[in-house]
PDB file of N, CA and C in Angstrom:
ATOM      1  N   UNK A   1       0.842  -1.184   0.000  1.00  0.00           N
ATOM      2  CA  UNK A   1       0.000   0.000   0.000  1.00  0.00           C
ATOM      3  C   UNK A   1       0.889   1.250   0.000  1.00  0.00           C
ATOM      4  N   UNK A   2       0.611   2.194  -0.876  1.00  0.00           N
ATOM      5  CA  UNK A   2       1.485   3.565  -1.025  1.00  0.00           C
ATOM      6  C   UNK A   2       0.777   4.669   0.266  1.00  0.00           C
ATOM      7  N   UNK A   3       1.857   4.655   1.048  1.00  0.00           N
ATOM      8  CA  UNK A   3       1.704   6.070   1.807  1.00  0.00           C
ATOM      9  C   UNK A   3       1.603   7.161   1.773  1.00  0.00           C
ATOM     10  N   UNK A   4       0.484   8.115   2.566  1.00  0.00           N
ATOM     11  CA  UNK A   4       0.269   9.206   2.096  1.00  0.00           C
ATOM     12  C   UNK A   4       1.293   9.907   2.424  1.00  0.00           C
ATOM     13  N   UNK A   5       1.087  11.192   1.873  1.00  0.00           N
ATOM     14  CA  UNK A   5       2.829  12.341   2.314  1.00  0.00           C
ATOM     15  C   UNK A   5       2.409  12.603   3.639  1.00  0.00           C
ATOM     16  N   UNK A   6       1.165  12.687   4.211  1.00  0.00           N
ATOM     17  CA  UNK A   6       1.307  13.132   5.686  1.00  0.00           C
ATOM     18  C   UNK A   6       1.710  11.752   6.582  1.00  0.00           C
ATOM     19  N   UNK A   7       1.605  10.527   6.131  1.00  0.00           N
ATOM     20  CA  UNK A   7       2.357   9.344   6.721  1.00  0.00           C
ATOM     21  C   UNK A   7       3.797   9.508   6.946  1.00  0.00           C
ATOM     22  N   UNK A   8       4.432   9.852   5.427  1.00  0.00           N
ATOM     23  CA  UNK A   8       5.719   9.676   5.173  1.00  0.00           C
ATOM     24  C   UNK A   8       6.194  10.706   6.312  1.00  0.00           C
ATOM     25  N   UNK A   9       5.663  12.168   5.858  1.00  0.00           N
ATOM     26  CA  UNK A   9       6.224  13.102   6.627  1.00  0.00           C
ATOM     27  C   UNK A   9       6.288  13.056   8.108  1.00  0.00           C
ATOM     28  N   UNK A  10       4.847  12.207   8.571  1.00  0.00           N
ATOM     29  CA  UNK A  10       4.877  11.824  10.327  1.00  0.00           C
ATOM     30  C   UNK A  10       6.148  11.027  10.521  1.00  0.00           C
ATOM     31  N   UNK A  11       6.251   9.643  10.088  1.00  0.00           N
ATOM     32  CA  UNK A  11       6.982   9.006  10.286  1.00  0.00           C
ATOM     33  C   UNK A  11       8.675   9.139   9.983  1.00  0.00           C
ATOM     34  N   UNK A  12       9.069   9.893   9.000  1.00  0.00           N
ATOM     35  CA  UNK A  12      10.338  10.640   8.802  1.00  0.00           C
ATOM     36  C   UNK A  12      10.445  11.390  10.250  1.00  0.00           C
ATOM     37  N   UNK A  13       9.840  11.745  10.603  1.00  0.00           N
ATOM     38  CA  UNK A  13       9.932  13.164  11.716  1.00  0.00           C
ATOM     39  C   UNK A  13       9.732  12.279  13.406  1.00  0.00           C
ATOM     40  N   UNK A  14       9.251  11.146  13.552  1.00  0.00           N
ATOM     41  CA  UNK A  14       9.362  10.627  14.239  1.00  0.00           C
ATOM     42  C   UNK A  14      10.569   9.429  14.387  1.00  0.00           C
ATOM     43  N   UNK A  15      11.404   9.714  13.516  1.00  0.00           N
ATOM     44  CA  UNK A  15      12.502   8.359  13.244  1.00  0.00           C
ATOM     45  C   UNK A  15      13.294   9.883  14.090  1.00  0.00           C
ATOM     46  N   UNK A  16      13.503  11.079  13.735  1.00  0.00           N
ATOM     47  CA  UNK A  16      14.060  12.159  13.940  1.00  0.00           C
ATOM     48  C   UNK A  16      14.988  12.462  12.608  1.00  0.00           C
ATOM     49  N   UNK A  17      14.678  12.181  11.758  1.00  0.00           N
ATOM     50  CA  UNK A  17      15.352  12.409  10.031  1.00  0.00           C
ATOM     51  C   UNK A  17      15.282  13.290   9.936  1.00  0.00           C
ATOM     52  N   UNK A  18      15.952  14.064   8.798  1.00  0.00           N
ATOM     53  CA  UNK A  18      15.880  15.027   8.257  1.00  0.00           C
ATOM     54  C   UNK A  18      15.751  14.538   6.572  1.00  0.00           C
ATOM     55  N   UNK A  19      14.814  15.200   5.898  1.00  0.00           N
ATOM     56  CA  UNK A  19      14.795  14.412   4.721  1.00  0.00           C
ATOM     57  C   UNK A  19      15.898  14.361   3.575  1.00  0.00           C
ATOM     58  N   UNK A  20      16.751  15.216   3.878  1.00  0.00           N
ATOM     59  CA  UNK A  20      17.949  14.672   3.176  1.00  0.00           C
ATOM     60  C   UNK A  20      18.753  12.996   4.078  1.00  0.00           C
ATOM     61  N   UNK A  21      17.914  12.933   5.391  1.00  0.00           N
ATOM     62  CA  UNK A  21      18.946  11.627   6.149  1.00  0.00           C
ATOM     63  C   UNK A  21      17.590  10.532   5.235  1.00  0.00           C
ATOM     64  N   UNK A  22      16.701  10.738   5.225  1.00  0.00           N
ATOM     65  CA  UNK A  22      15.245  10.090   4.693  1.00  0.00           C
ATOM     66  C   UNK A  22      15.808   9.200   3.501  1.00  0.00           C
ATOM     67  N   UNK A  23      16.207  10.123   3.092  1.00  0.00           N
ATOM     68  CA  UNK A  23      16.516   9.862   1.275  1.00  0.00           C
ATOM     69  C   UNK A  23      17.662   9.186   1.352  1.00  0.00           C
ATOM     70  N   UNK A  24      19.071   9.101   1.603  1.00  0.00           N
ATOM     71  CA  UNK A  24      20.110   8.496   1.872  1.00  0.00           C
ATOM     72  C   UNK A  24      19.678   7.355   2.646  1.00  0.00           C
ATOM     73  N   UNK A  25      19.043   7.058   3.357  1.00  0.00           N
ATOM     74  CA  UNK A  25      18.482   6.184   4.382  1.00  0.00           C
ATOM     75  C   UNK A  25      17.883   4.832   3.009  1.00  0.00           C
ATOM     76  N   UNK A  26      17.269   5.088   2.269  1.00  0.00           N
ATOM     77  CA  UNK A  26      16.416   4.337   1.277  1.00  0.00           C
ATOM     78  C   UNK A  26      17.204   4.021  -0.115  1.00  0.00           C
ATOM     79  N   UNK A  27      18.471   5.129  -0.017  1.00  0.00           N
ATOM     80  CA  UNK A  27      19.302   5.040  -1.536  1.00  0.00           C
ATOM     81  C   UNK A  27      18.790   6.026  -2.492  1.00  0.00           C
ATOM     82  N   UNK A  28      17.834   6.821  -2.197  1.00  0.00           N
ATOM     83  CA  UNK A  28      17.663   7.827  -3.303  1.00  0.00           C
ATOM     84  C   UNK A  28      19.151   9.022  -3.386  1.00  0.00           C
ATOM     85  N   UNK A  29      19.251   9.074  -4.457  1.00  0.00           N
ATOM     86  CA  UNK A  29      20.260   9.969  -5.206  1.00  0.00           C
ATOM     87  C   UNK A  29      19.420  11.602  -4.723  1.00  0.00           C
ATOM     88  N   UNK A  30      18.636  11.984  -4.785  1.00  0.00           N
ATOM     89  CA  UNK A  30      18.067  13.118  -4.770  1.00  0.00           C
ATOM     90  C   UNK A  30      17.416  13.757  -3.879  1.00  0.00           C
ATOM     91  N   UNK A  31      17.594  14.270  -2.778  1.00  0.00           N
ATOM     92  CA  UNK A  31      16.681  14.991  -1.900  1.00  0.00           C
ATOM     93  C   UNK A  31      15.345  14.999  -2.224  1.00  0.00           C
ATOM     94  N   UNK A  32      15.420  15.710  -3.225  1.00  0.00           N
ATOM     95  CA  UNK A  32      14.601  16.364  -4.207  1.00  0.00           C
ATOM     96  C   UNK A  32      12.951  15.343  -4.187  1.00  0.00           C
ATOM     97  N   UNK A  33      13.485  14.030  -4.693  1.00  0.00           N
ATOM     98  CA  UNK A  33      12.512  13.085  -4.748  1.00  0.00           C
ATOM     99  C   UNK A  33      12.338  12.809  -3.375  1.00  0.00           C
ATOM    100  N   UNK A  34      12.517  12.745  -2.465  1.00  0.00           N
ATOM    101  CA  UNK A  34      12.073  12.529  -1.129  1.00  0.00           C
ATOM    102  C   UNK A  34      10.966  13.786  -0.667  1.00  0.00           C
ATOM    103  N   UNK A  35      11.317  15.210  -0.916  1.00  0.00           N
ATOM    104  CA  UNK A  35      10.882  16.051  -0.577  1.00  0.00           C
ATOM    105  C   UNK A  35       9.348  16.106  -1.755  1.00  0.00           C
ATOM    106  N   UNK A  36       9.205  15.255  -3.063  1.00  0.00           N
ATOM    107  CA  UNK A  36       8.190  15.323  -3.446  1.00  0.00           C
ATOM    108  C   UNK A  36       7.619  14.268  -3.147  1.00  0.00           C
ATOM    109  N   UNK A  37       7.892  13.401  -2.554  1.00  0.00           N
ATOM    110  CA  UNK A  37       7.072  12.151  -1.747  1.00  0.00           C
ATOM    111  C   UNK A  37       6.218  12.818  -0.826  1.00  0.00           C
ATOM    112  N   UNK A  38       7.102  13.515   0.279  1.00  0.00           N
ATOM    113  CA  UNK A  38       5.748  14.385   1.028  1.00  0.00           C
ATOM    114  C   UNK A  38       4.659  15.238   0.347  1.00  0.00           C
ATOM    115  N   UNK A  39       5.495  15.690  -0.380  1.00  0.00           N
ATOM    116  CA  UNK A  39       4.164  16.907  -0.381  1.00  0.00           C
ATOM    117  C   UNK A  39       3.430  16.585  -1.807  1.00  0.00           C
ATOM    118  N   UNK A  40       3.151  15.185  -2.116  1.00  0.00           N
ATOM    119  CA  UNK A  40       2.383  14.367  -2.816  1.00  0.00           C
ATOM    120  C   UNK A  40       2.211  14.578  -4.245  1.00  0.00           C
ATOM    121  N   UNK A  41       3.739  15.196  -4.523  1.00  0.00           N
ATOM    122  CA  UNK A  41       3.763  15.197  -5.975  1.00  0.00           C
ATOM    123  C   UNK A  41       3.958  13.981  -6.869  1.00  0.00           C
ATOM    124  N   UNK A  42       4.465  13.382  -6.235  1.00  0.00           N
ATOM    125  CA  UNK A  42       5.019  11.660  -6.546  1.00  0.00           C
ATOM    126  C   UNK A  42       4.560  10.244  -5.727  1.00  0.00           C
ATOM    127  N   UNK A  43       3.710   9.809  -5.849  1.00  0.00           N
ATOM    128  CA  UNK A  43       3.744   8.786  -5.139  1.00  0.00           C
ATOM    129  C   UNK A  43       5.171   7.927  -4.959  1.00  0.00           C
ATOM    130  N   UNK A  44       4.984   7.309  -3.523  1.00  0.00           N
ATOM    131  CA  UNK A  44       6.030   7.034  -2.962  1.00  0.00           C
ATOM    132  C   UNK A  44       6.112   5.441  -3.482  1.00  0.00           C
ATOM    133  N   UNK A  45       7.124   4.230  -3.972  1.00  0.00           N
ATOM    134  CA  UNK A  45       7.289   2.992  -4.585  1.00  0.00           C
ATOM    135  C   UNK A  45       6.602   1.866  -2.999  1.00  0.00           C
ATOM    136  N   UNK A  46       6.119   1.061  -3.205  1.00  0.00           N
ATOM    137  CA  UNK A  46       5.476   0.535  -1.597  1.00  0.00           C
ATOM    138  C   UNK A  46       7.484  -0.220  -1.477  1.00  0.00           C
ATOM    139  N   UNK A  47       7.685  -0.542  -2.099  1.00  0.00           N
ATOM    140  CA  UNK A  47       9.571  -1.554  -1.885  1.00  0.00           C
ATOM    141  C   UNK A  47      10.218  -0.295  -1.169  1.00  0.00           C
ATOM    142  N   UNK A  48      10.091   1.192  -1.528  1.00  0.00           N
ATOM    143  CA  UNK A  48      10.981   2.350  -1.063  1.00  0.00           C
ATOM    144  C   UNK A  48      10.250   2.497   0.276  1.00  0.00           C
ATOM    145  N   UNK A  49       9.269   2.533   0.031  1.00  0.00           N
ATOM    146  CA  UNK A  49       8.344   2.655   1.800  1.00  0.00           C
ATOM    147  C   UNK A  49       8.582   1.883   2.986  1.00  0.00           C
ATOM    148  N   UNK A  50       8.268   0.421   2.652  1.00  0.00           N
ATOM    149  CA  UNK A  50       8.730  -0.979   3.870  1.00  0.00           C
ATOM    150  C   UNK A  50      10.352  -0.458   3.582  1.00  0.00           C
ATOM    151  N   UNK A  51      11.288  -0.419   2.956  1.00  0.00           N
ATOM    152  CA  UNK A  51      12.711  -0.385   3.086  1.00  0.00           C
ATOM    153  C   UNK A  51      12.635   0.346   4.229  1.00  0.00           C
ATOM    154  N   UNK A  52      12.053   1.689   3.903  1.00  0.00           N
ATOM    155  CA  UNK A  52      12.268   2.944   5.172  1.00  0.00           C
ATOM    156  C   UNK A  52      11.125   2.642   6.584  1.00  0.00           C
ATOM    157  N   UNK A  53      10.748   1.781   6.526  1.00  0.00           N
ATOM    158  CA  UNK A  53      10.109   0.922   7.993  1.00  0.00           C
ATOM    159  C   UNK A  53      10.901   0.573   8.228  1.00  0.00           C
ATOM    160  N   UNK A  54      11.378  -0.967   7.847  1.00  0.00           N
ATOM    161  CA  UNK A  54      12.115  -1.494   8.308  1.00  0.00           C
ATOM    162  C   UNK A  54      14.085  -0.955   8.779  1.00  0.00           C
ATOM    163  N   UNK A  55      13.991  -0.115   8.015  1.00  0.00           N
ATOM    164  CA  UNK A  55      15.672   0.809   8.088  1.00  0.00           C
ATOM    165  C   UNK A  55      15.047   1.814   9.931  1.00  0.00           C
ATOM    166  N   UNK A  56      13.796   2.464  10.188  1.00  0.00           N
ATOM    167  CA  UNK A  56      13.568   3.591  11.180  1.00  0.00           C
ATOM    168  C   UNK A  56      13.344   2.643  12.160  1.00  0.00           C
ATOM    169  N   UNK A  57      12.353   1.197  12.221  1.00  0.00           N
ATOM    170  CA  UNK A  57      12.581   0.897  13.318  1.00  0.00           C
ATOM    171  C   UNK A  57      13.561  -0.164  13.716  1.00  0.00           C
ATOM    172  N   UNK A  58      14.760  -0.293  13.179  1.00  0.00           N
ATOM    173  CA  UNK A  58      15.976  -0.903  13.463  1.00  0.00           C
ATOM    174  C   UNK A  58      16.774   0.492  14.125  1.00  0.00           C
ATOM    175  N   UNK A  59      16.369   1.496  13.787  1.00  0.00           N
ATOM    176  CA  UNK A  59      17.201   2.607  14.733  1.00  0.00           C
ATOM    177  C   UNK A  59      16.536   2.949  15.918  1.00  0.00           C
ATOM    178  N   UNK A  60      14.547   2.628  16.067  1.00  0.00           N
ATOM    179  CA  UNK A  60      14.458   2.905  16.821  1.00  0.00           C
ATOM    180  C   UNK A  60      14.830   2.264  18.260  1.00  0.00           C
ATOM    181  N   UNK A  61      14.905   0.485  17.626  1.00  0.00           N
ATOM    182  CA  UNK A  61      15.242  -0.453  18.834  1.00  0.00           C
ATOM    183  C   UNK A  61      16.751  -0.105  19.126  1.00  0.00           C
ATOM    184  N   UNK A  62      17.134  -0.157  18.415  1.00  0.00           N
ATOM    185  CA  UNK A  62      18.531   0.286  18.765  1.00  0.00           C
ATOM    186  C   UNK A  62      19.351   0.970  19.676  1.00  0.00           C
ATOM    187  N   UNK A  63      18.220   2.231  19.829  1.00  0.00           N
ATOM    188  CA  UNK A  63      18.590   3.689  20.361  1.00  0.00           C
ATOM    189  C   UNK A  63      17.733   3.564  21.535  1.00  0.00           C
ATOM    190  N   UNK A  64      16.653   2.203  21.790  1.00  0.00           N
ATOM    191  CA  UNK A  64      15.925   2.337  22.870  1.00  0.00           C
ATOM    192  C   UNK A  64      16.379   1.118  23.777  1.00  0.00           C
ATOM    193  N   UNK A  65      17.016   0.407  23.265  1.00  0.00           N
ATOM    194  CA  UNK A  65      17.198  -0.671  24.097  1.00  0.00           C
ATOM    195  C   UNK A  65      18.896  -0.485  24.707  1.00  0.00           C
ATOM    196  N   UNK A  66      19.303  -0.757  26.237  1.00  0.00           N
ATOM    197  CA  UNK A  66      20.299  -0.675  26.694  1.00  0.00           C
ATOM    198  C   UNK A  66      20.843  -2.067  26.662  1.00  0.00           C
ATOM    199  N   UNK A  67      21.946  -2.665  25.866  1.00  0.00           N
ATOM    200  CA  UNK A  67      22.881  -3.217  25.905  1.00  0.00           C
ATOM    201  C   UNK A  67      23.804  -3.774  26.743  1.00  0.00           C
ATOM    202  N   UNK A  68      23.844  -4.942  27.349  1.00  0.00           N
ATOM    203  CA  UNK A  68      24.889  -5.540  28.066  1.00  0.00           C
ATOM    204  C   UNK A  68      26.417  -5.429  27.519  1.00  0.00           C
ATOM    205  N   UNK A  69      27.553  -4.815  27.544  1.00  0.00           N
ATOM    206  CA  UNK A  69      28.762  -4.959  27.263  1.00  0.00           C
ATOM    207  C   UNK A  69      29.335  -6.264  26.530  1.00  0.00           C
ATOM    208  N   UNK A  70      29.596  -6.468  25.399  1.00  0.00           N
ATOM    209  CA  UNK A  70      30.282  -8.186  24.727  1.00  0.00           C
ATOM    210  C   UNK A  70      28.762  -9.068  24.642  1.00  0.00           C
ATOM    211  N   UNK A  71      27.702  -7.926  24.594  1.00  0.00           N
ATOM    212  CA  UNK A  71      26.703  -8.981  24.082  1.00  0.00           C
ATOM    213  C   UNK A  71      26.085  -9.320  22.899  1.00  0.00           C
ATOM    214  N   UNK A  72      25.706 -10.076  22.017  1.00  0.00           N
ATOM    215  CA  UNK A  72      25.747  -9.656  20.568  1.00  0.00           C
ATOM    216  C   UNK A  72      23.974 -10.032  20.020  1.00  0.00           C
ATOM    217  N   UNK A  73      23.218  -9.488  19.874  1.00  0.00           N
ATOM    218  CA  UNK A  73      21.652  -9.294  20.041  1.00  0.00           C
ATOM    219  C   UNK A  73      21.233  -8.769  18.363  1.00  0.00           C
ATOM    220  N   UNK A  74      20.416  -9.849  17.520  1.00  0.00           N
ATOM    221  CA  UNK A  74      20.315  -9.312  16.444  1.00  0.00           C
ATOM    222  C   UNK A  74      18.824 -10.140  16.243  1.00  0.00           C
ATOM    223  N   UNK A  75      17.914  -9.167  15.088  1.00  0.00           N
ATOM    224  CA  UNK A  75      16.913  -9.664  14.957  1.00  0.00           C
ATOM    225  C   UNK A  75      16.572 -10.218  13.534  1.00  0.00           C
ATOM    226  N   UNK A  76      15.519 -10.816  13.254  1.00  0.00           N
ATOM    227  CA  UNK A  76      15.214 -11.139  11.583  1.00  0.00           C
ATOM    228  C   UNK A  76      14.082 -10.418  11.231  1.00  0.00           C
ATOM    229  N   UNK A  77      14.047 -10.035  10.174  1.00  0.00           N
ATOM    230  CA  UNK A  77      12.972  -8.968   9.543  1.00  0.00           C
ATOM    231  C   UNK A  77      12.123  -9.469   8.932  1.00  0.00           C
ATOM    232  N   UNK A  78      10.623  -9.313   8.500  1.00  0.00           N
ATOM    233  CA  UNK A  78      10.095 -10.262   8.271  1.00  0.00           C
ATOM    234  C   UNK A  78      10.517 -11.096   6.323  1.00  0.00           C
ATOM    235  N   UNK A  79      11.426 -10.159   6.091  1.00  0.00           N
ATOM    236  CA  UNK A  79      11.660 -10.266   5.136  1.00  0.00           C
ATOM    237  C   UNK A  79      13.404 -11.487   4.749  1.00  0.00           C
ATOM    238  N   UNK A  80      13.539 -11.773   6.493  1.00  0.00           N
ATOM    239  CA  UNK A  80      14.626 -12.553   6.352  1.00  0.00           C
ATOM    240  C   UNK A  80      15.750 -12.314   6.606  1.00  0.00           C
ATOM    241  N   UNK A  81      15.820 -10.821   6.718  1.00  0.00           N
ATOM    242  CA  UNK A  81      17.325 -10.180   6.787  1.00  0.00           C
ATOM    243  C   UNK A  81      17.821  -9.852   8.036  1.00  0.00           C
ATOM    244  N   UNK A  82      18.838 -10.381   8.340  1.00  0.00           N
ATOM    245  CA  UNK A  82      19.348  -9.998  10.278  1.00  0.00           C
ATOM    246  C   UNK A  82      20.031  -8.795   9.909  1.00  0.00           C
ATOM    247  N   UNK A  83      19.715  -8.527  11.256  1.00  0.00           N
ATOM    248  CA  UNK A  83      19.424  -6.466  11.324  1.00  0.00           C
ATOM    249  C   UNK A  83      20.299  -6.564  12.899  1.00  0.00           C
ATOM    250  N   UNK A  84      21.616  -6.821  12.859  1.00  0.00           N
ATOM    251  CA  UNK A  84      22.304  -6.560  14.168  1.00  0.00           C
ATOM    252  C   UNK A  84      22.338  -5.253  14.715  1.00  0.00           C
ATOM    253  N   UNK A  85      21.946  -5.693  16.250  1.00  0.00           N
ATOM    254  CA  UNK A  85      21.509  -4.510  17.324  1.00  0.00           C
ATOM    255  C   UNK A  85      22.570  -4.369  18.296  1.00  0.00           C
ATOM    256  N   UNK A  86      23.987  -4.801  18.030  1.00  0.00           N
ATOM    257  CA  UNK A  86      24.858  -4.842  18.785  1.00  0.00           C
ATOM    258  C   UNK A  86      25.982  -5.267  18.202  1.00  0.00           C
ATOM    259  N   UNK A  87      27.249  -5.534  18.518  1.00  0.00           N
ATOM    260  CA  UNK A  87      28.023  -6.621  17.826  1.00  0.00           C
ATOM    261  C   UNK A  87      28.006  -7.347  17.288  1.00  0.00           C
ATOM    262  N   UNK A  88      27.732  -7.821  16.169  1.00  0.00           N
ATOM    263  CA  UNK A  88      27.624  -9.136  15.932  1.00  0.00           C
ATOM    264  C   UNK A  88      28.899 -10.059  14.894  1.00  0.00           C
TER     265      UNK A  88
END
């Protein structure tokens, strides 16, 4: 399902991005196209959308969970891919 720009824009802003970090975050070459994702000149690709789910809340666990020292803690995405949250 394609997200609306007030999705994209909530959720960019709640990762704490800046949409030039948005766009680098997903592999876009262009600010530019990120900044017309919000403001709904372009619909957004649904593969570019889940990428940038799955990329914001691997930073959010990350940045929320406190870490044991030499411990190595990683998860699988539903897509298969381990997303290390520590050393690994």
């Amino acid at each position: 399902m394609t997200p609306t720009p007030q999705t994209i824009r909530t959720t960019r802003t709640a990762a704490g991005l800046t949409q030039s970090e948005a766009a680098q975050l997903v592999y876009l070459t262009r600010r530019q196209t990120w900044l017309e994702y919000e403001a709904g000149r372009r619909p957004m690709p649904e593969a570019t959308w889940e990428l940038f789910q799955l990329k914001t809340r691997s930073t959010t666990l990350r940045e929320r969970w406190n870490f044991e020292k030499n411990r190595s803690i990683a998860i699988v995405t539903p897509m298969l891919n381990v997303v290390c949250l520590s050393d690994c």
